[in-house]
Protein backbone atom coordinates (compact mmCIF):
# COMPACT_ATOMS: atom_id res chain seq x y z
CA UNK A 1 -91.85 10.20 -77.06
CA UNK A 2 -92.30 12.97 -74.31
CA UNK A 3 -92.57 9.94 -71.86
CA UNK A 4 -89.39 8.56 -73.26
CA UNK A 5 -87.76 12.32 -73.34
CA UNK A 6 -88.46 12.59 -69.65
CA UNK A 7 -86.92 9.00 -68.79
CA UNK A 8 -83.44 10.32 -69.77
CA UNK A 9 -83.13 13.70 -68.80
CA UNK A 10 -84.51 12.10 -65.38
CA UNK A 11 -81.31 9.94 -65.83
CA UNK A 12 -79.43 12.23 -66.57
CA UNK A 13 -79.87 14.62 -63.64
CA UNK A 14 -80.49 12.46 -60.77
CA UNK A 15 -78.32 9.64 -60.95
CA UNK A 16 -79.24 6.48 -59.60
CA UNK A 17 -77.32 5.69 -55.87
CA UNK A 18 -73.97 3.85 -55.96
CA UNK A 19 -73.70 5.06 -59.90
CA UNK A 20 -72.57 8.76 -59.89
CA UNK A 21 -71.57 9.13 -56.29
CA UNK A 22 -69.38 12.72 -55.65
CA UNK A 23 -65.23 12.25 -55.95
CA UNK A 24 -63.05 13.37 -52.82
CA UNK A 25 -62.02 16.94 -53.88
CA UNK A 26 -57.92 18.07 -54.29
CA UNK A 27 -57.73 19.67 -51.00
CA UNK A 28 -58.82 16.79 -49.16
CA UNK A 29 -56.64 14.61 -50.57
CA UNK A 30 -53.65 17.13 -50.26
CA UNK A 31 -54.19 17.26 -46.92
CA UNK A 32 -54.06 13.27 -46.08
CA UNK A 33 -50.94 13.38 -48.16
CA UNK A 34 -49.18 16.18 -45.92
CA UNK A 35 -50.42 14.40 -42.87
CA UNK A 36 -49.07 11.06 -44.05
CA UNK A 37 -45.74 13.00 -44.90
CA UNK A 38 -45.74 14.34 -41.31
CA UNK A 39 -46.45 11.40 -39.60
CA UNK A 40 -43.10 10.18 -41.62
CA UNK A 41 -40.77 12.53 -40.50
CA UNK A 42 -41.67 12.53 -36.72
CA UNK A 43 -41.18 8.77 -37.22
CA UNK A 44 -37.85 9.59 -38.89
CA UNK A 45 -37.02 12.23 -35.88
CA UNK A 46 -37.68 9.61 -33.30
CA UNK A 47 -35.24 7.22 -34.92
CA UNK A 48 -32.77 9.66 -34.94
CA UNK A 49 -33.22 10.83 -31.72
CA UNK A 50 -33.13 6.83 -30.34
CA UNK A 51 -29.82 6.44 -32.06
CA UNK A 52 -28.80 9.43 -30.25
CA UNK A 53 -29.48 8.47 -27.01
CA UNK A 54 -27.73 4.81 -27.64
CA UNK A 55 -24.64 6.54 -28.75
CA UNK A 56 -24.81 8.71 -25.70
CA UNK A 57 -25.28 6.05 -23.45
CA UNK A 58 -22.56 3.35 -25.31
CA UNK A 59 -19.79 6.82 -24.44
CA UNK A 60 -21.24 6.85 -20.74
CA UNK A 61 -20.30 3.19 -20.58
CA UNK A 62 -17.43 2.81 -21.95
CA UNK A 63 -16.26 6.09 -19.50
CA UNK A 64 -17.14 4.68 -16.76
CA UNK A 65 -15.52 1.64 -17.64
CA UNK A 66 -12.71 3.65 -18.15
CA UNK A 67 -12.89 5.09 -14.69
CA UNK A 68 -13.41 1.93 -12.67
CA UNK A 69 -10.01 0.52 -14.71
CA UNK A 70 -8.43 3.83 -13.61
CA UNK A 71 -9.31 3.03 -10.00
CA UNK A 72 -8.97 -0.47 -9.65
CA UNK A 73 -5.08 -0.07 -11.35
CA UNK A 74 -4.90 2.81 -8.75
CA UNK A 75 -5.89 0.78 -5.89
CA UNK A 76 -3.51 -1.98 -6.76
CA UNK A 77 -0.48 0.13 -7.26
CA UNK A 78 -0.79 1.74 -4.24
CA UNK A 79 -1.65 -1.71 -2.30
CA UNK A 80 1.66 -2.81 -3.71
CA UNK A 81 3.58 0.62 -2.49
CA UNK A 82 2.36 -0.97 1.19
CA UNK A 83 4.05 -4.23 1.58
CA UNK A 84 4.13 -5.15 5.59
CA UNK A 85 7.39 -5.19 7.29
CA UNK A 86 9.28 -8.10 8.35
CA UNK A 87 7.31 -9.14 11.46
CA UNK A 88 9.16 -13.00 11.80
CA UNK A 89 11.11 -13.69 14.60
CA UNK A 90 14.05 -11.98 13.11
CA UNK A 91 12.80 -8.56 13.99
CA UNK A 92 13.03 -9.28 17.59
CA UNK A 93 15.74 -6.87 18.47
CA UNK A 94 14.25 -4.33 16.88
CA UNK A 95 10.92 -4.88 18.97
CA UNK A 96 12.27 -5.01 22.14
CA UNK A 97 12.97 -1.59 21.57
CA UNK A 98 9.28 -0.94 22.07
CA UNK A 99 8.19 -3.36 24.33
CA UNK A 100 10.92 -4.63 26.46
CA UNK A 101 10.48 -8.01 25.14
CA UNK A 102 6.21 -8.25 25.38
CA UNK A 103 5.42 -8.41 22.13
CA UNK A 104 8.20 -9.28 19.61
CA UNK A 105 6.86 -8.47 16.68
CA UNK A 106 6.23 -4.56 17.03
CA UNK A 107 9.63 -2.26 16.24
CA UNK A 108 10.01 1.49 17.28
CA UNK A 109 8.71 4.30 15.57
CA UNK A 110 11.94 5.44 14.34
CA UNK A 111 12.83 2.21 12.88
CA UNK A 112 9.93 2.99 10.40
CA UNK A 113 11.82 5.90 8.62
CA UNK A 114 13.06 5.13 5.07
CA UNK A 115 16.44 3.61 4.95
CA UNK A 116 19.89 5.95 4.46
CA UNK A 117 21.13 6.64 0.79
CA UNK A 118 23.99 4.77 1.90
CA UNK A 119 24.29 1.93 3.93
CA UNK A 120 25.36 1.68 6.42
CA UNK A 121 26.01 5.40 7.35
CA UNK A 122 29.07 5.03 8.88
CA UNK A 123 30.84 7.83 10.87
CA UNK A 124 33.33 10.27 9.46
CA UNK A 125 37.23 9.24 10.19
CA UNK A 126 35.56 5.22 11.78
CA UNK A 127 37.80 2.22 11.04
CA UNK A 128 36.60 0.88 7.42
CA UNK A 129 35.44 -2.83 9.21
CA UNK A 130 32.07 -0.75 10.24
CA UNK A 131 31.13 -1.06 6.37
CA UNK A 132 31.00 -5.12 6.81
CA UNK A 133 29.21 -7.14 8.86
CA UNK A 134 30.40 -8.81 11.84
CA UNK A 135 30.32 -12.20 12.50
CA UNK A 136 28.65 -13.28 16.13
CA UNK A 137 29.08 -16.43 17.44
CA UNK A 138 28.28 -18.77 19.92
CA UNK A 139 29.82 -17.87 23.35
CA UNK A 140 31.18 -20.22 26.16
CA UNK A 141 30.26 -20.58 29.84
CA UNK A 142 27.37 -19.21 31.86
CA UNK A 143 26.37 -15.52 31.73
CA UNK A 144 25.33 -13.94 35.14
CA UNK A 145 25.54 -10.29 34.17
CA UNK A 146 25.90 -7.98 31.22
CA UNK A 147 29.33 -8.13 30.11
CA UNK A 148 30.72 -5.31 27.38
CA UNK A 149 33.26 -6.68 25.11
CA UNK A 150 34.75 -3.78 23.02
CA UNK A 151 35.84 -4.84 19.42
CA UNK A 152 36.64 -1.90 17.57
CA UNK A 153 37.24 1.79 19.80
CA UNK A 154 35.79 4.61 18.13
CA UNK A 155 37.08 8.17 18.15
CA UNK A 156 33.67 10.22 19.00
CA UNK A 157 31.99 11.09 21.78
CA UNK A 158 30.73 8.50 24.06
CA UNK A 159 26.56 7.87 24.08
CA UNK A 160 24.77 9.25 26.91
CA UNK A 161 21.37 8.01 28.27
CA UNK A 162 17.82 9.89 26.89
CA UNK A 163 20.05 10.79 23.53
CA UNK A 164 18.70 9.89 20.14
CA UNK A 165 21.34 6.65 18.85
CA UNK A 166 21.57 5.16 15.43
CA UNK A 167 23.39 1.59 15.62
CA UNK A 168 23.93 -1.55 13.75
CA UNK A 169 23.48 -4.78 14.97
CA UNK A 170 23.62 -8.43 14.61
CA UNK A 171 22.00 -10.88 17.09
CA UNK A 172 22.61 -14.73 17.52
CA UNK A 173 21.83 -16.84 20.86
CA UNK A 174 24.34 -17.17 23.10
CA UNK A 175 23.83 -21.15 23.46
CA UNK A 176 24.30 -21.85 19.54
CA UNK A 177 25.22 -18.90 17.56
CA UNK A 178 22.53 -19.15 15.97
CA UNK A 179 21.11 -15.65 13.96
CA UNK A 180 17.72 -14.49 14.96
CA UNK A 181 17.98 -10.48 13.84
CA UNK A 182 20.17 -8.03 11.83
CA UNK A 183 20.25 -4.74 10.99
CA UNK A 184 22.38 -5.77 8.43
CA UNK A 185 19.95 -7.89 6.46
CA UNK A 186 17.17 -5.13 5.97
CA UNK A 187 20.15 -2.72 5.28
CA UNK A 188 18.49 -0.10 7.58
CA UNK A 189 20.08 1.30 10.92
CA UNK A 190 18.23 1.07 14.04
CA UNK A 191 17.35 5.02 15.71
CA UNK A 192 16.16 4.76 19.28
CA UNK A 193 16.08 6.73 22.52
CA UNK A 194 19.25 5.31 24.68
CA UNK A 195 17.86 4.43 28.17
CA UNK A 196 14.66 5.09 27.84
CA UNK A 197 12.96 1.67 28.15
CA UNK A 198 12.72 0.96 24.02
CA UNK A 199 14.83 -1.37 24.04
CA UNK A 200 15.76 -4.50 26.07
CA UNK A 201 17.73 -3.85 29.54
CA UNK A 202 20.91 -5.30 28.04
CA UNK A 203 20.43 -2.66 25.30
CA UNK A 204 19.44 0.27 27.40
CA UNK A 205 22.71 -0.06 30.35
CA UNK A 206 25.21 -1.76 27.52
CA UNK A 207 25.64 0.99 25.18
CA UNK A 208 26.02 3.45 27.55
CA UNK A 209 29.27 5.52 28.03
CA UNK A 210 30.26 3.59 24.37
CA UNK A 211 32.01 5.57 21.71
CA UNK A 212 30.59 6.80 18.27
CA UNK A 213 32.52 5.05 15.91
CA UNK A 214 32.37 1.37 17.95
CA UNK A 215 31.64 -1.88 18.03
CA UNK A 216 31.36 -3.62 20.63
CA UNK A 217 29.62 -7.14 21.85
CA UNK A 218 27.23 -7.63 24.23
CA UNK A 219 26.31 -10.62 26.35
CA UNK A 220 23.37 -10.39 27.94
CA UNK A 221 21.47 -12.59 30.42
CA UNK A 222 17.73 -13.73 29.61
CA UNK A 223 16.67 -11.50 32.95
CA UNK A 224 17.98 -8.36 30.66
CA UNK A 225 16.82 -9.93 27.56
CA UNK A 226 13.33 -11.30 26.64
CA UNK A 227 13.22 -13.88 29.58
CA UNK A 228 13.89 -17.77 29.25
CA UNK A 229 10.65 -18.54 27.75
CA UNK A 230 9.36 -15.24 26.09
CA UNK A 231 6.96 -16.52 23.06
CA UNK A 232 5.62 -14.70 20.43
CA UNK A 233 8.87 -15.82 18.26
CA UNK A 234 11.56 -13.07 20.76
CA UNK A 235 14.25 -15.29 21.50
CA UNK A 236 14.84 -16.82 24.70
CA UNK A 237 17.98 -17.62 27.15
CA UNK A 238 21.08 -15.34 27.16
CA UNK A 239 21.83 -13.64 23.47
CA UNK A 240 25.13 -12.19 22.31
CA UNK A 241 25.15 -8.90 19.98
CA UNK A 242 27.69 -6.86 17.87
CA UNK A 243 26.76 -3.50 17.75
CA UNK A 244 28.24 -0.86 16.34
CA UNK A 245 27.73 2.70 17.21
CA UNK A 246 26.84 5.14 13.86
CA UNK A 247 25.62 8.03 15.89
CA UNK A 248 24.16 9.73 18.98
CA UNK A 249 22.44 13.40 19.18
């Protein structure tokens, strides 16, 4: 029996391996629990903080989407504010007055000013037929020399060379009446320096001495034109003009 006794207490206090093995205590497994919760809301942080920065980054795009629309309707509007002027053969006139009949393509300066409130400006007290267009036909005969036809006298002080003139104008060659420039058609006055070389010879000694207020044709010979054979689209052979007089200062 005391054998037997000493079995089980033996059993008792020293339990066999694998059969009475020690539990995890409550603080240990409090703590996993707290770091499993922690590792869950840093997780739930980062999230957030992604869907932050995607939101952020969808606004950036979408302003600078914005922006480049902004610029690109900028860009166009003002491309469009820029359209070229008429450089076809039916600016000739008007580019003789910078080149003397070189380069027909290129007006003045001061025919790049923005066109009167009313056109055409015509003078104060100035017979009412300077507010239409003239007609210009073909002429007859062979011209030698400038000749000055005056159509309509005006009442104001004749123009005097080196002063600043504003005229209207329509062109045609001599040969054929036919039209190659007008003032008329752009509805915008011609302003150039009288006898200074802006304009073509015919130009330059033809509308000196003539009246604000005129009109007056103009026949003038190819040597005091653009030449027989000028190119770049000036007209060539003797031309025939009807200008009329607005101003000179």
């Amino acid at each position: 029996m005391v054998a037997y006794g000493v079995a089980v207490t033996d059993r008792v206090t020293n339990p066999q391996p694998g059969t009475g093995s020690k539990r995890p205590s409550t603080i240990q497994v409090d703590k996993s629990k707290a770091a499993k919760r922690a590792a869950a809301k840093a997780a739930k942080a980062r999230a957030v903080a992604a869907e932050k920065r995607r939101r952020m980054l969808s606004i950036v795009g979408a302003a600078a989407a914005v922006l480049v629309l902004i610029v690109g309707i900028t860009l166009w509007v003002r491309s469009g504010d820029s359209s070229p002027r008429d450089n076809t053969s039916t600016g000739s006139t008007t580019s003789g007055a910078a080149t003397q009949g070189t380069d027909a393509q290129t007006a003045p300066a001061q025919g790049d000013t923005a066109p009167p409130a009313a056109f055409p400006p015509v003078p104060a007290g100035a017979d009412p037929a300077l507010s239409t267009k003239p007609a210009a036909k073909a002429g007859t005969g062979t011209v030698s020399k400038l000749v000055v036809t005056t159509l309509i006298e005006g009442k104001g002080a004749p123009a005097q060379a080196g002063q600043n003139i504003t005229v209207n104008y329509v062109g045609v060659t001599y040969a054929d009446g036919k039209e190659f420039d007008s003032s008329w058609k752009r509805s915008q006055p011609l302003d150039f320096q009288l006898g200074t070389g802006m304009v073509i010879k015919g130009w330059d000694e033809g509308l000196v001495g003539v009246k604000v207020g005129s009109r007056v044709q103009l026949d003038i010979p190819a040597s005091m034109a653009y030449g027989d054979n000028p190119g770049n689209g000036a007209p060539g052979g003797t031309l025939r003009f009807v200008v009329d007089l607005l101003a000179a200062k």
